[in-house]
N, C-alpha and C. Protein backbone atom coordinates (compact mmCIF):
# COMPACT_ATOMS: atom_id res chain seq x y z
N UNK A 1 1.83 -7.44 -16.50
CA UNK A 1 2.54 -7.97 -15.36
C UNK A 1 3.60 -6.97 -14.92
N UNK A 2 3.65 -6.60 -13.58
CA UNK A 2 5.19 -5.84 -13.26
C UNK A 2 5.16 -6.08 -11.26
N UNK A 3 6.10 -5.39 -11.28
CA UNK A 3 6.53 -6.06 -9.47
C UNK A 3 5.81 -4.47 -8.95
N UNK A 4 4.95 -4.65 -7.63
CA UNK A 4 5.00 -3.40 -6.92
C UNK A 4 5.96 -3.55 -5.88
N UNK A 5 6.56 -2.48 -5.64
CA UNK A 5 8.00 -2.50 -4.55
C UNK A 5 8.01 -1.21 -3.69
N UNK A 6 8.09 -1.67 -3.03
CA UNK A 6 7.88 -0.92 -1.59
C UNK A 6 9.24 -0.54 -1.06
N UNK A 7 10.03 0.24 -1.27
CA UNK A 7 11.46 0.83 -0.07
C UNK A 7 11.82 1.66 1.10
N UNK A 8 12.79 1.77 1.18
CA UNK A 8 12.86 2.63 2.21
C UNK A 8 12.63 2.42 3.83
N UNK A 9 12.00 1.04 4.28
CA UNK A 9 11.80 0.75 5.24
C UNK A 9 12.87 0.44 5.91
N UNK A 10 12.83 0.09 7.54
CA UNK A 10 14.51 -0.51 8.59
C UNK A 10 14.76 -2.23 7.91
N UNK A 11 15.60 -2.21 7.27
CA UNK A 11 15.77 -4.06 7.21
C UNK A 11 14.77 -4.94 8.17
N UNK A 12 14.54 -5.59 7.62
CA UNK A 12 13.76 -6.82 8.83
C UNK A 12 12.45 -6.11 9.71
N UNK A 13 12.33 -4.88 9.11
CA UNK A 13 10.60 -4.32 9.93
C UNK A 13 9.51 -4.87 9.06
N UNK A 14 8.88 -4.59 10.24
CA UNK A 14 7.80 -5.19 9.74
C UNK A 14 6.12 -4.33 9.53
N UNK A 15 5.50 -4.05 8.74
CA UNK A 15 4.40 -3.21 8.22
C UNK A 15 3.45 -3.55 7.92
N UNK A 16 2.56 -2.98 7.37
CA UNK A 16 1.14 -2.90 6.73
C UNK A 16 0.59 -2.36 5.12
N UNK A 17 0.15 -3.16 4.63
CA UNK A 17 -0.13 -2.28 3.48
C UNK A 17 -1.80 -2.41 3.06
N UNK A 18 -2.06 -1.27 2.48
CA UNK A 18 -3.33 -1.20 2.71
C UNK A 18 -4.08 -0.27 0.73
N UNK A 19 -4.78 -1.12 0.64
CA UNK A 19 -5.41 -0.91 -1.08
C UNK A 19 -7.14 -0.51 -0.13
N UNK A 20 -7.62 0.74 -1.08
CA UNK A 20 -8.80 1.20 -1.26
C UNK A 20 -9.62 1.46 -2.61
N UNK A 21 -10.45 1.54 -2.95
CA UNK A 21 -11.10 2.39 -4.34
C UNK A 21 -11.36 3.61 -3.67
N UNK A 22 -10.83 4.52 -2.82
CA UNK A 22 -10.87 6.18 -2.76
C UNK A 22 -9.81 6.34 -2.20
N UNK A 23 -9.49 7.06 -2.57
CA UNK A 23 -8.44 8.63 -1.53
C UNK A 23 -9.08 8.89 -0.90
N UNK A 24 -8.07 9.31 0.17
CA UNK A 24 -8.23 10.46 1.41
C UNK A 24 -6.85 11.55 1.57
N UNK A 25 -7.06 12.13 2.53
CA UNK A 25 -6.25 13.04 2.43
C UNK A 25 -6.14 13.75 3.87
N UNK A 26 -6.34 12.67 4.80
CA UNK A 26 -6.31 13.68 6.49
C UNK A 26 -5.41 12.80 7.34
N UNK A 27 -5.80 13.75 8.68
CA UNK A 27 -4.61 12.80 9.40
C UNK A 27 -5.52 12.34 10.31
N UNK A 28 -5.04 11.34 11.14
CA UNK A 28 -5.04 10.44 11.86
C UNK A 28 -4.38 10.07 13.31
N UNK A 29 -4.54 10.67 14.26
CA UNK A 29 -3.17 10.58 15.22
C UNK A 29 -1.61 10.53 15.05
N UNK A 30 -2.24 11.68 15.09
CA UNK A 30 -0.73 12.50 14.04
C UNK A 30 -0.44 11.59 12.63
N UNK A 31 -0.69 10.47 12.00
CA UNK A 31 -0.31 10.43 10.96
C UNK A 31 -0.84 10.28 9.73
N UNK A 32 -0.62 10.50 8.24
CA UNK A 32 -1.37 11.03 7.21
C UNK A 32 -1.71 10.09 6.78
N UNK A 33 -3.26 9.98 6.48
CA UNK A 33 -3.89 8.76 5.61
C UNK A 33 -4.36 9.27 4.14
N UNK A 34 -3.33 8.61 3.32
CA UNK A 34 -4.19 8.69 1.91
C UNK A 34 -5.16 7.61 1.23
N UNK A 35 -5.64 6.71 1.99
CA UNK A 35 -6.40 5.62 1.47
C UNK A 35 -7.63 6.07 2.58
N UNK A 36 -8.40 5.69 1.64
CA UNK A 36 -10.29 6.35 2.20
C UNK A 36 -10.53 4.59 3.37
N UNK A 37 -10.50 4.58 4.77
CA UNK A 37 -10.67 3.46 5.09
C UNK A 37 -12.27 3.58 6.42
N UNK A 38 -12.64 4.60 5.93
CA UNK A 38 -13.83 4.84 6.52
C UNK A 38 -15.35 4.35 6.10
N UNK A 39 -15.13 5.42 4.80
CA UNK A 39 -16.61 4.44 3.62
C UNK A 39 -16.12 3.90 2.64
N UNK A 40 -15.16 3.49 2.18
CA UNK A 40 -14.62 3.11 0.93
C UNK A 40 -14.26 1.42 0.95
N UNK A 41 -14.77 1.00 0.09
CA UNK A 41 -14.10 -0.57 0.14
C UNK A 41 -12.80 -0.49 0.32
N UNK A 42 -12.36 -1.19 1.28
CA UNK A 42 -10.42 -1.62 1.59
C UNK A 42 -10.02 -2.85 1.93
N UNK A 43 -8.96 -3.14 1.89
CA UNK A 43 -8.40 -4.07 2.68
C UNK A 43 -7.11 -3.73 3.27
N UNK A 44 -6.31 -4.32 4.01
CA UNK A 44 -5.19 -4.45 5.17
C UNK A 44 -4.52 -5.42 5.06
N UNK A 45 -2.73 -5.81 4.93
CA UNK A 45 -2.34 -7.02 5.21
C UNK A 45 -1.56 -6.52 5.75
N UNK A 46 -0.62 -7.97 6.63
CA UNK A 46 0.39 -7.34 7.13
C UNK A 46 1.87 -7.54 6.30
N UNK A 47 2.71 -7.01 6.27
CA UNK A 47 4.22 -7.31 5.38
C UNK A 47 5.52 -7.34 5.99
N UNK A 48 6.46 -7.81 5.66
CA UNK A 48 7.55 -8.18 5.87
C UNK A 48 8.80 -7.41 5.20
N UNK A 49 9.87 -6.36 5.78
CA UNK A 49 10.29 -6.19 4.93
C UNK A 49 12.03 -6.86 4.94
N UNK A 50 12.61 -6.73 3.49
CA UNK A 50 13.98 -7.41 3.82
C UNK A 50 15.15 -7.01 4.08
N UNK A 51 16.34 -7.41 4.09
CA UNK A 51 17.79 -6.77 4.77
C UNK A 51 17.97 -5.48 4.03
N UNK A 52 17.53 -5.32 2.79
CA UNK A 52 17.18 -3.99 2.33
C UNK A 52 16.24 -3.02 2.83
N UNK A 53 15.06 -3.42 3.35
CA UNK A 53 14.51 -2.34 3.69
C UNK A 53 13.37 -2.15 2.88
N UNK A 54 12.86 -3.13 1.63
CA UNK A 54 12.38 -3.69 0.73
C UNK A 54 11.13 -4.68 0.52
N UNK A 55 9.83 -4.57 -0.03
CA UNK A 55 8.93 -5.24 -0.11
C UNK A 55 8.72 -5.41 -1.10
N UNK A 56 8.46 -6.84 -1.81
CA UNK A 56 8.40 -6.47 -3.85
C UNK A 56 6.96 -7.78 -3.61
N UNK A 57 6.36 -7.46 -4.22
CA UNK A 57 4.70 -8.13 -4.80
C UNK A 57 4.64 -8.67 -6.13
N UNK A 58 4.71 -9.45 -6.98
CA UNK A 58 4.55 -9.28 -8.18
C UNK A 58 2.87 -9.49 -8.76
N UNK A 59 2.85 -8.26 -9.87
CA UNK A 59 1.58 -8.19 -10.18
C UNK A 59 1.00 -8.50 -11.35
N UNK A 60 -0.15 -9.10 -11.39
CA UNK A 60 -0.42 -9.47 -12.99
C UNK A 60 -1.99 -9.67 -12.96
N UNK A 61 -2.59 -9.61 -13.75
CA UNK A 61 -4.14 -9.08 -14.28
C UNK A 61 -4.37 -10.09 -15.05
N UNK A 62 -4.85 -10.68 -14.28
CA UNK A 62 -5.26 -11.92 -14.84
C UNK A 62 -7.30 -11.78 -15.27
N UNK A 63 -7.93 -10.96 -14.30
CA UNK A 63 -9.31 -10.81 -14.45
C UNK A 63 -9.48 -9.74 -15.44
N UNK A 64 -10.23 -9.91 -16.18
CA UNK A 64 -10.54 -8.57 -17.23
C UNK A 64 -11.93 -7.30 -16.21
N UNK A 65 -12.22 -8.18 -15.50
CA UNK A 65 -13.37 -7.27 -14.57
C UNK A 65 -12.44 -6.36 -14.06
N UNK A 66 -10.55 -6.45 -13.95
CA UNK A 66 -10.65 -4.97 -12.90
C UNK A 66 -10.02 -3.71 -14.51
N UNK A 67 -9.85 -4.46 -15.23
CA UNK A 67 -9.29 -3.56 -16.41
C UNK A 67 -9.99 -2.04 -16.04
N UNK A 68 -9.10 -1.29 -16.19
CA UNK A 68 -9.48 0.03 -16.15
C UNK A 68 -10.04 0.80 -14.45
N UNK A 69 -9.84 -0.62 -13.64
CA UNK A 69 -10.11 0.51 -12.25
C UNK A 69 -8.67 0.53 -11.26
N UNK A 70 -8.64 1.51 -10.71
CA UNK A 70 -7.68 2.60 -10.25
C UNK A 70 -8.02 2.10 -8.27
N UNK A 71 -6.91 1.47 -8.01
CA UNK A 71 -6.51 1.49 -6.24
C UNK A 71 -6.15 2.81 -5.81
N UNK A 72 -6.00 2.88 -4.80
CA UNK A 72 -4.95 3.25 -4.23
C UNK A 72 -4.71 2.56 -3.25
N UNK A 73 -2.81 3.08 -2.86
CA UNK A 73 -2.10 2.42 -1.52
C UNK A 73 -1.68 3.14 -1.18
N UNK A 74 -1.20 2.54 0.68
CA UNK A 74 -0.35 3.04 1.36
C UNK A 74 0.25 2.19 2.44
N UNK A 75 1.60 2.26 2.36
CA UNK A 75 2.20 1.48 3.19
C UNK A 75 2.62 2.05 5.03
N UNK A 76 2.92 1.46 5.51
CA UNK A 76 3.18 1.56 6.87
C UNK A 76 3.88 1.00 7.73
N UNK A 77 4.92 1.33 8.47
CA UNK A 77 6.18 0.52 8.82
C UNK A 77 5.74 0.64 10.31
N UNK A 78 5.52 -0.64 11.04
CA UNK A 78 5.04 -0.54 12.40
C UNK A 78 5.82 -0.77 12.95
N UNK A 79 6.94 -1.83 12.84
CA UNK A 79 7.97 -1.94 13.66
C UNK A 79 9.51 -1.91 13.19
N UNK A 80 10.49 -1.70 13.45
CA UNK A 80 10.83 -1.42 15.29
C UNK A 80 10.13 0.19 15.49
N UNK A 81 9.99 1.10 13.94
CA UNK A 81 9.31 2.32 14.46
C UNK A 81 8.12 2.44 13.55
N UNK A 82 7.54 3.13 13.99
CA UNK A 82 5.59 3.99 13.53
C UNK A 82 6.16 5.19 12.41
N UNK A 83 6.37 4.90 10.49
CA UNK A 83 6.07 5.71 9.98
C UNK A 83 4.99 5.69 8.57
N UNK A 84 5.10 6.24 7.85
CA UNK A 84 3.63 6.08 6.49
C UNK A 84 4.22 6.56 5.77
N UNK A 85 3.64 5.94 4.65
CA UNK A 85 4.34 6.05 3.16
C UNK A 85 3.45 7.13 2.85
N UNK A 86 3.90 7.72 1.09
CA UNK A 86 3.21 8.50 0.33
C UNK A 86 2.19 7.57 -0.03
N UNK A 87 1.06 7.95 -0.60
CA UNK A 87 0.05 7.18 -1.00
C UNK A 87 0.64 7.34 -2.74
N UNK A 88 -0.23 5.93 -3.15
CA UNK A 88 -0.29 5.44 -4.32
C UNK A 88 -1.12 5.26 -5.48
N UNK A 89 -1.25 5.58 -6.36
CA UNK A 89 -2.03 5.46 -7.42
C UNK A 89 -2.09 4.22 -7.88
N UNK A 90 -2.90 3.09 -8.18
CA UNK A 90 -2.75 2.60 -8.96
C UNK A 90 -3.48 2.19 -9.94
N UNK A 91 -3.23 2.31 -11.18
CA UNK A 91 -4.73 1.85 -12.54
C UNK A 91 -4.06 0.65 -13.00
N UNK A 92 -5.29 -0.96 -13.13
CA UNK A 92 -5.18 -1.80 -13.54
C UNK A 92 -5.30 -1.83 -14.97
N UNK A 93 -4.88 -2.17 -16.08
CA UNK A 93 -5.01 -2.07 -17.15
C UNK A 93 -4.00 -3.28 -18.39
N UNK A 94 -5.03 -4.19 -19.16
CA UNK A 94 -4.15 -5.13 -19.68
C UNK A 94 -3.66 -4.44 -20.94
């Protein structure tokens, strides 16, 4: 179990975060995508962030099917401005 946390965003903007099983590594109208969202299984939500600037998830592995496989993320702050996070590693593991 541990929290994924997201910072650095404007208080009260609002974003995107986005999990793949591949990397990428190009850009995109003008901006850099490290999650594979072309051929790669993904998904998209949208997020909220708080008077900090702050997004926290808490995480826990409850399925033994993902033990040992590896996401990646990347976050994205759409409003009030358009910027992208570093991409993320992540390995599930109980």
């Amino acid at each position: 179990a541990g929290l994924l946390e997201i910072s650095g965003a404007t208080p009260f903007g609002t974003g995107i975060i986005g999990a793949s099983t591949a990397k990428l590594n190009t850009t995109a109208g003008g901006l850099s995508l490290f999650i594979d969202v072309y051929g790669a299984s993904y998904a998209l939500a949208g997020i909220g962030f708080d008077a900090t600037g702050q997004w926290t998830y808490p995480l826990t592995l409850l399925n033994a099917g993902l033990d040992d496989v590896t996401f990646y993320l990347q976050t994205a702050e759409t409003f009030p401005i358009l910027r992208e996070s570093n991409g993320l590693q992540v390995l599930f593991s109980r």
